[in-house]
Protein backbone atom coordinates (compact mmCIF):
# COMPACT_ATOMS: atom_id res chain seq x y z
CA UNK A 1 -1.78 25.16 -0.19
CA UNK A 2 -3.45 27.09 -3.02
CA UNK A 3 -6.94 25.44 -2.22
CA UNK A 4 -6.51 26.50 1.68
CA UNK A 5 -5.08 29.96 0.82
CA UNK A 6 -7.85 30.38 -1.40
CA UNK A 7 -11.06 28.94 0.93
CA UNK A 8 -9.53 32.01 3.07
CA UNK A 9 -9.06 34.70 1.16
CA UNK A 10 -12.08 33.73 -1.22
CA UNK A 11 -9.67 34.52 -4.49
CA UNK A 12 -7.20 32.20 -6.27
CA UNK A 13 -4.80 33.20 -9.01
CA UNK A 14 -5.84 33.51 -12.39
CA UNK A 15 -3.22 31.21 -14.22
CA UNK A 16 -2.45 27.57 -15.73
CA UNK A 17 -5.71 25.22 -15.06
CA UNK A 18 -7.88 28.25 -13.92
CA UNK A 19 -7.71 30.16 -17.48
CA UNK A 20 -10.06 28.63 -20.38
CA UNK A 21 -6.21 28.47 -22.37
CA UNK A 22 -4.84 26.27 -19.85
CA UNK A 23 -7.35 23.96 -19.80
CA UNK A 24 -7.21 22.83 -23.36
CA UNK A 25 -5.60 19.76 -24.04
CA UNK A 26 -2.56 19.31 -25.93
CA UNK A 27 -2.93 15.44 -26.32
CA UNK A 28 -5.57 13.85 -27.77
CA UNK A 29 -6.09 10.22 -26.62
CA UNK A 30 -7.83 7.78 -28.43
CA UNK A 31 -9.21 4.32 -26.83
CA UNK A 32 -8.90 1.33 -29.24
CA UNK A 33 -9.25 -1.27 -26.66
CA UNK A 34 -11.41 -4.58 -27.07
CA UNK A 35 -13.25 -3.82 -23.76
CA UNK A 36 -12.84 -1.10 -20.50
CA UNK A 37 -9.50 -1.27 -20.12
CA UNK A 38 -7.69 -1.49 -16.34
CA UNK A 39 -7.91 2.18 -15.12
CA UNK A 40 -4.85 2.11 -13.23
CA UNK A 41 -2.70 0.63 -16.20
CA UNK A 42 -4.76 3.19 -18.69
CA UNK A 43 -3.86 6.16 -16.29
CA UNK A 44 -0.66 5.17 -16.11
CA UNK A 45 -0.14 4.82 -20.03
CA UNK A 46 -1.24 8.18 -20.70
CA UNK A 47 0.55 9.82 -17.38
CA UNK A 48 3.83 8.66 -18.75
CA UNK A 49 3.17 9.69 -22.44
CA UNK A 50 1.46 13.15 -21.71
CA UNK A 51 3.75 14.37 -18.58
CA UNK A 52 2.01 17.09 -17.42
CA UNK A 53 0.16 18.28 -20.15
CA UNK A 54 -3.99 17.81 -20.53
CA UNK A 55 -5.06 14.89 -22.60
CA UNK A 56 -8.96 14.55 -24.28
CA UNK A 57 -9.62 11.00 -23.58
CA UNK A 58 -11.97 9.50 -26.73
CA UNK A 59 -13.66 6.34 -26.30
CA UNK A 60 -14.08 5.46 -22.92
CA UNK A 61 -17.37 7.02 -22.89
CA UNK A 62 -18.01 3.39 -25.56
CA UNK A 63 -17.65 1.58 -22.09
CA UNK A 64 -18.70 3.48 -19.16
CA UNK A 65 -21.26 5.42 -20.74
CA UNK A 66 -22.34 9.13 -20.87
CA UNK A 67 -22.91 9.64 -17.36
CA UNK A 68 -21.07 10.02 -14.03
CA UNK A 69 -22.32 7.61 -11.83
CA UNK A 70 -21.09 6.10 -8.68
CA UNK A 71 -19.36 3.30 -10.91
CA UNK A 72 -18.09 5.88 -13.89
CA UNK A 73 -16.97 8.06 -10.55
CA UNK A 74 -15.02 5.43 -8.86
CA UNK A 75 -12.64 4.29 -12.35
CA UNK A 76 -12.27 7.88 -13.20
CA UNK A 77 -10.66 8.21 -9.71
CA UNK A 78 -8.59 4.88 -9.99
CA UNK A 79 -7.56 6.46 -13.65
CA UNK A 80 -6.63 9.88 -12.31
CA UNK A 81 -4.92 8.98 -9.41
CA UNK A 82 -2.54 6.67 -11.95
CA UNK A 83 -1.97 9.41 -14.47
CA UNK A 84 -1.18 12.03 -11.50
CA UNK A 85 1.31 9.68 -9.95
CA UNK A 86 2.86 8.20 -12.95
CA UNK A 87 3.08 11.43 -15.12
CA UNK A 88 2.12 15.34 -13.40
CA UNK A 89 -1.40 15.11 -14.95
CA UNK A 90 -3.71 17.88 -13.40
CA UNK A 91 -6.82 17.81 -15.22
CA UNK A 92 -8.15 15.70 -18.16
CA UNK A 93 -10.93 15.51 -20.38
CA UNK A 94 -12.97 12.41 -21.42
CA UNK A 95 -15.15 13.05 -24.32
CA UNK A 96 -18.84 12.54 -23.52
CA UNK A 97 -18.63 12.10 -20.01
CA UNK A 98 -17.01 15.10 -18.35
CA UNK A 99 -18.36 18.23 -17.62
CA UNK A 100 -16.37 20.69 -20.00
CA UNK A 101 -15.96 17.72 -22.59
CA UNK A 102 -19.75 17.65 -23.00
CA UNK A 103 -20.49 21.17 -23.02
CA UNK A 104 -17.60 22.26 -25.46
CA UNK A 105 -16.54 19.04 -27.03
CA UNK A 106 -13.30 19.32 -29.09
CA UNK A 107 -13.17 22.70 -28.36
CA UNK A 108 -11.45 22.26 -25.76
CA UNK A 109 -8.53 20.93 -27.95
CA UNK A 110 -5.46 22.70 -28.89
CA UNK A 111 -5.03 22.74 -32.62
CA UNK A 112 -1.40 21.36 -32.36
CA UNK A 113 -2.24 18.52 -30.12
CA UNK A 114 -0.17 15.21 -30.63
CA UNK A 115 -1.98 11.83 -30.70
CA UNK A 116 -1.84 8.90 -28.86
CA UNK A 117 -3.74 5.16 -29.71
CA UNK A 118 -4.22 3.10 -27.17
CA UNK A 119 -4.96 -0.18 -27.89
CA UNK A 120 -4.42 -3.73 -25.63
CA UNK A 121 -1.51 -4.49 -27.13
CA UNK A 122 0.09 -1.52 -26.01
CA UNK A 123 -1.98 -1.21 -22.30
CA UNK A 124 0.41 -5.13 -21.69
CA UNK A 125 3.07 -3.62 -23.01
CA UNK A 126 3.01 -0.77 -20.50
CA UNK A 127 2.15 -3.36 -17.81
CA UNK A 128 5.18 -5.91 -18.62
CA UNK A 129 7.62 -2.98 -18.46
CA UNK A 130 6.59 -2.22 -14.84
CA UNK A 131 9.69 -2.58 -12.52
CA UNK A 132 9.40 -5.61 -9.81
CA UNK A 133 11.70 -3.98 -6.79
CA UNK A 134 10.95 -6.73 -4.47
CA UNK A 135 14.29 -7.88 -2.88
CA UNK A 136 13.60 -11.45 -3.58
CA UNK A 137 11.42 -11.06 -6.83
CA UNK A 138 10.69 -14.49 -6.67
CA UNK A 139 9.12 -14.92 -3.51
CA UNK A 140 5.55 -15.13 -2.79
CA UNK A 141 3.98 -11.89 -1.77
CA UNK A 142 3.27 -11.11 1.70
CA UNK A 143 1.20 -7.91 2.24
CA UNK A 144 -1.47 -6.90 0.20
CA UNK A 145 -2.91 -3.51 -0.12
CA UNK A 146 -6.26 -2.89 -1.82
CA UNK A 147 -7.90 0.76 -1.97
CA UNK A 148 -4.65 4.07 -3.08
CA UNK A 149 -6.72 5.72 -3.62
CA UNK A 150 -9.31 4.58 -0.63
CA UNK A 151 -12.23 2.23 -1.99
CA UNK A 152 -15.68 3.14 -2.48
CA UNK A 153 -18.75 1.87 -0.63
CA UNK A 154 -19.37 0.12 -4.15
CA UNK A 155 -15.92 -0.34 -4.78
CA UNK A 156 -16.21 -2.55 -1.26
CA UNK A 157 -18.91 -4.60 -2.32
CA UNK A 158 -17.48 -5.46 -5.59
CA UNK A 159 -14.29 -6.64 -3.68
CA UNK A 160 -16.55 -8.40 -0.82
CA UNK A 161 -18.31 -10.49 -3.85
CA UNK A 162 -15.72 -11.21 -5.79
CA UNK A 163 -13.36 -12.58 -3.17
CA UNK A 164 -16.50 -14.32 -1.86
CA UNK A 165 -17.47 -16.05 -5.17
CA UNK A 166 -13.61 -16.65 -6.09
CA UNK A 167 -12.87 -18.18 -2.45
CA UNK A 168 -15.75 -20.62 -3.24
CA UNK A 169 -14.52 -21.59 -6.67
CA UNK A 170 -11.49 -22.85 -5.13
CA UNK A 171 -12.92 -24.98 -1.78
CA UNK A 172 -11.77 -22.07 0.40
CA UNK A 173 -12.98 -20.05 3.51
CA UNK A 174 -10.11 -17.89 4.09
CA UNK A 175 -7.15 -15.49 1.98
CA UNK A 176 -3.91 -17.19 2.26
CA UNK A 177 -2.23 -14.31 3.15
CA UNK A 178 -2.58 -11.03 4.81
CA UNK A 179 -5.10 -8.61 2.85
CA UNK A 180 -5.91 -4.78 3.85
CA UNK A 181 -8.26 -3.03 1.93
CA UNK A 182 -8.79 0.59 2.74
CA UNK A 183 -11.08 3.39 2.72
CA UNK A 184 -12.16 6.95 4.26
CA UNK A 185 -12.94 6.76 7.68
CA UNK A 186 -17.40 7.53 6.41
CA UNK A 187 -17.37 5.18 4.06
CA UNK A 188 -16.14 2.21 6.80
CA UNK A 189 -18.42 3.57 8.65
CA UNK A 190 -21.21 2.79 6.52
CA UNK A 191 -19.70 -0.38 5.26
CA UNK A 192 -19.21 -1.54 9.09
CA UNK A 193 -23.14 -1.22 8.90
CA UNK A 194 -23.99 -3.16 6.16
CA UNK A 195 -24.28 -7.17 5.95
CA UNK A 196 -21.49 -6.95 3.42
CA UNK A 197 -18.85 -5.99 6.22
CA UNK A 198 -19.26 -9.38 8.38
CA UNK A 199 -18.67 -11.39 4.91
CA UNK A 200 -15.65 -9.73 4.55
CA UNK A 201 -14.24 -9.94 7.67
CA UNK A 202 -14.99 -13.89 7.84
CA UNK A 203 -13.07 -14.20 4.30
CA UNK A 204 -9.69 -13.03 6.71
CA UNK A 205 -9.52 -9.57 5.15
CA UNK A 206 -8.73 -6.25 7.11
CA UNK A 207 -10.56 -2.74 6.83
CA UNK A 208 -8.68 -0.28 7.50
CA UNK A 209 -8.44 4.03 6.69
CA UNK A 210 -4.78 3.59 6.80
CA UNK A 211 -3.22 5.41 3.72
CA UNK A 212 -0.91 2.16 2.27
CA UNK A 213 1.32 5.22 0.64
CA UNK A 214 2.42 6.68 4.21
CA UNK A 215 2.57 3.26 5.67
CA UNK A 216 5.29 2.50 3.25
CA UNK A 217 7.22 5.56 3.45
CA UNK A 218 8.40 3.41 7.00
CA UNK A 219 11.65 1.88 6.51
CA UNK A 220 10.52 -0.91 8.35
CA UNK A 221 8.09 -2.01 5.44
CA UNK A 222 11.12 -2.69 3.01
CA UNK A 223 11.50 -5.91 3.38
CA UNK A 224 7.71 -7.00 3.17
CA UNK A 225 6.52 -8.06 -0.43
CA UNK A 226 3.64 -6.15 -0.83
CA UNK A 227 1.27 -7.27 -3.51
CA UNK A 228 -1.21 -4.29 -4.45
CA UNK A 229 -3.34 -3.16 -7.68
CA UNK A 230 -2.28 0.65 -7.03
CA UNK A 231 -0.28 2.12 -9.77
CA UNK A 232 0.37 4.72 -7.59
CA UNK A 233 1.46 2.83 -4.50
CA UNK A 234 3.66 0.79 -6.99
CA UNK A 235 5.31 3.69 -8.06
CA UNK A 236 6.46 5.83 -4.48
CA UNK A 237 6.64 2.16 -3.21
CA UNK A 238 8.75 -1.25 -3.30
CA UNK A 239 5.05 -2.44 -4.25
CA UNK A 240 4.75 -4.88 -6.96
CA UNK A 241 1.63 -4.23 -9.25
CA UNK A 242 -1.07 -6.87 -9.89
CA UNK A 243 -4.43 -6.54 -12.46
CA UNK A 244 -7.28 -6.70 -10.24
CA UNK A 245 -7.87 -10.53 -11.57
CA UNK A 246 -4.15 -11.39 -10.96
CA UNK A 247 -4.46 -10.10 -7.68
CA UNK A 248 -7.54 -11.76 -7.01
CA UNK A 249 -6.72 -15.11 -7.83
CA UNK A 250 -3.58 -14.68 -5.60
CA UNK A 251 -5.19 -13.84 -2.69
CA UNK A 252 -8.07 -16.85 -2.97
CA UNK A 253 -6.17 -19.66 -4.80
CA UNK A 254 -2.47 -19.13 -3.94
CA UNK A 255 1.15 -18.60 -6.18
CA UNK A 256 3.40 -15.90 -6.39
């Protein structure tokens, strides 16, 4: 409401993320990881140690680089969306690679800012402590969402390929169970143009712009076992979450 209120009256308020006080971060994060680590299970780490305070993110910039492209773009969405949904975070800094982090560097930290390592070891641990809410845990999953937040275009190759290569690893043509990825309504539109789209479609997935979060907020979809790699959909959701691999293999091979 504050975006749309402002866009009309051309003036916001001048308070919490909008002052060069709020946005200094009161954590600061450091990566110890042995490679890029999942960034819904890292944005959900830090979202549930930092609340809704900023963090300053070290060492991701090791893995993705110093530059925001479309790759760097679409994990620091996946990330943000997870430490939004599973803490309050607002805004966050990741030394090296966003704007205000490389122009003012540690600056932009508060001198009384806690610390918080992150290394695998405690990235599983945050993962085995995930709730399963299914009604028959044990049953195989049914439903599977990919894309909250939506996919992008090479967030839809990436999926195309690897379900491709994975089907084929396992003597399959098809996914062995019912598989919806999603994405904004442009970005199927390109993808419906491209000689990805009819690969995808032939491996038995679905492409939709559906938003899996309000599909689920339908009573009706309680008793499905949706199998998803959303740490947001797994939290305002029955949704059971899945590493991208974990899900992958499900969805091409079979198991629970």
């Amino acid at each position: 409401m504050l975006d749309l209120f402002g866009s009309v009256l051309g003036k916001v308020p001048y308070f919490g993320l909008l002052t060069d006080e709020g946005r200094k971060a009161t954590w600061k994060i450091e990566i110890k990881t042995s490679k890029l680590p999942e960034a819904q299970i890292l944005g959900s780490a830090i979202g549930m140690k930092v609340m809704e305070d900023v963090p300053y993110v070290f060492g991701l910039d090791k893995f993705l680089g110093k530059e925001l492209n479309d790759t760097t773009c679409a994990y620091l969405k996946d990330f943000g969306a997870a430490s939004a949904s599973n803490g309050a975070v607002g805004l966050y800094h990741i030394d090296n690679l966003t704007p205000e982090a490389k122009e003012l560097g540690e600056k932009l930290i508060s001198k009384d800012a806690k610390t918080y390592v992150i290394d695998d070891a405690e990235l599983e641990r945050i993962y085995k402590n995930y709730p399963i809410m299914w009604k028959k845990p044990n049953k195989r999953g049914n439903l599977v969402f990919i894309g909250c937040p939506h996919l992008t275009y090479s967030q839809l190759v990436d999926w195309t390929n690897k379900i491709g290569r994975s089907l084929a690893s396992h003597a399959r043509k098809k996914v062995n169970r019912r598989v919806i990825m999603t994405c904004a309504p442009d970005v199927k539109e390109k993808f419906m143009k491209s000689e990805q789209y009819p690969k995808l479609i032939s491996y038995g997935v679905k492409l939709s712009s559906i938003c899996p979060l309000m599909y689920t907020n339908n009573p009706i979809t309680y008793g499905k076992r949706i199998m998803t790699n959303s740490n947001k959909l797994r939290t305002y959701s029955m949704a059971r979450y899945y590493k991208d691999d974990e899900l992958l293999e499900a969805i091409t091979k079979g198991g629970k």
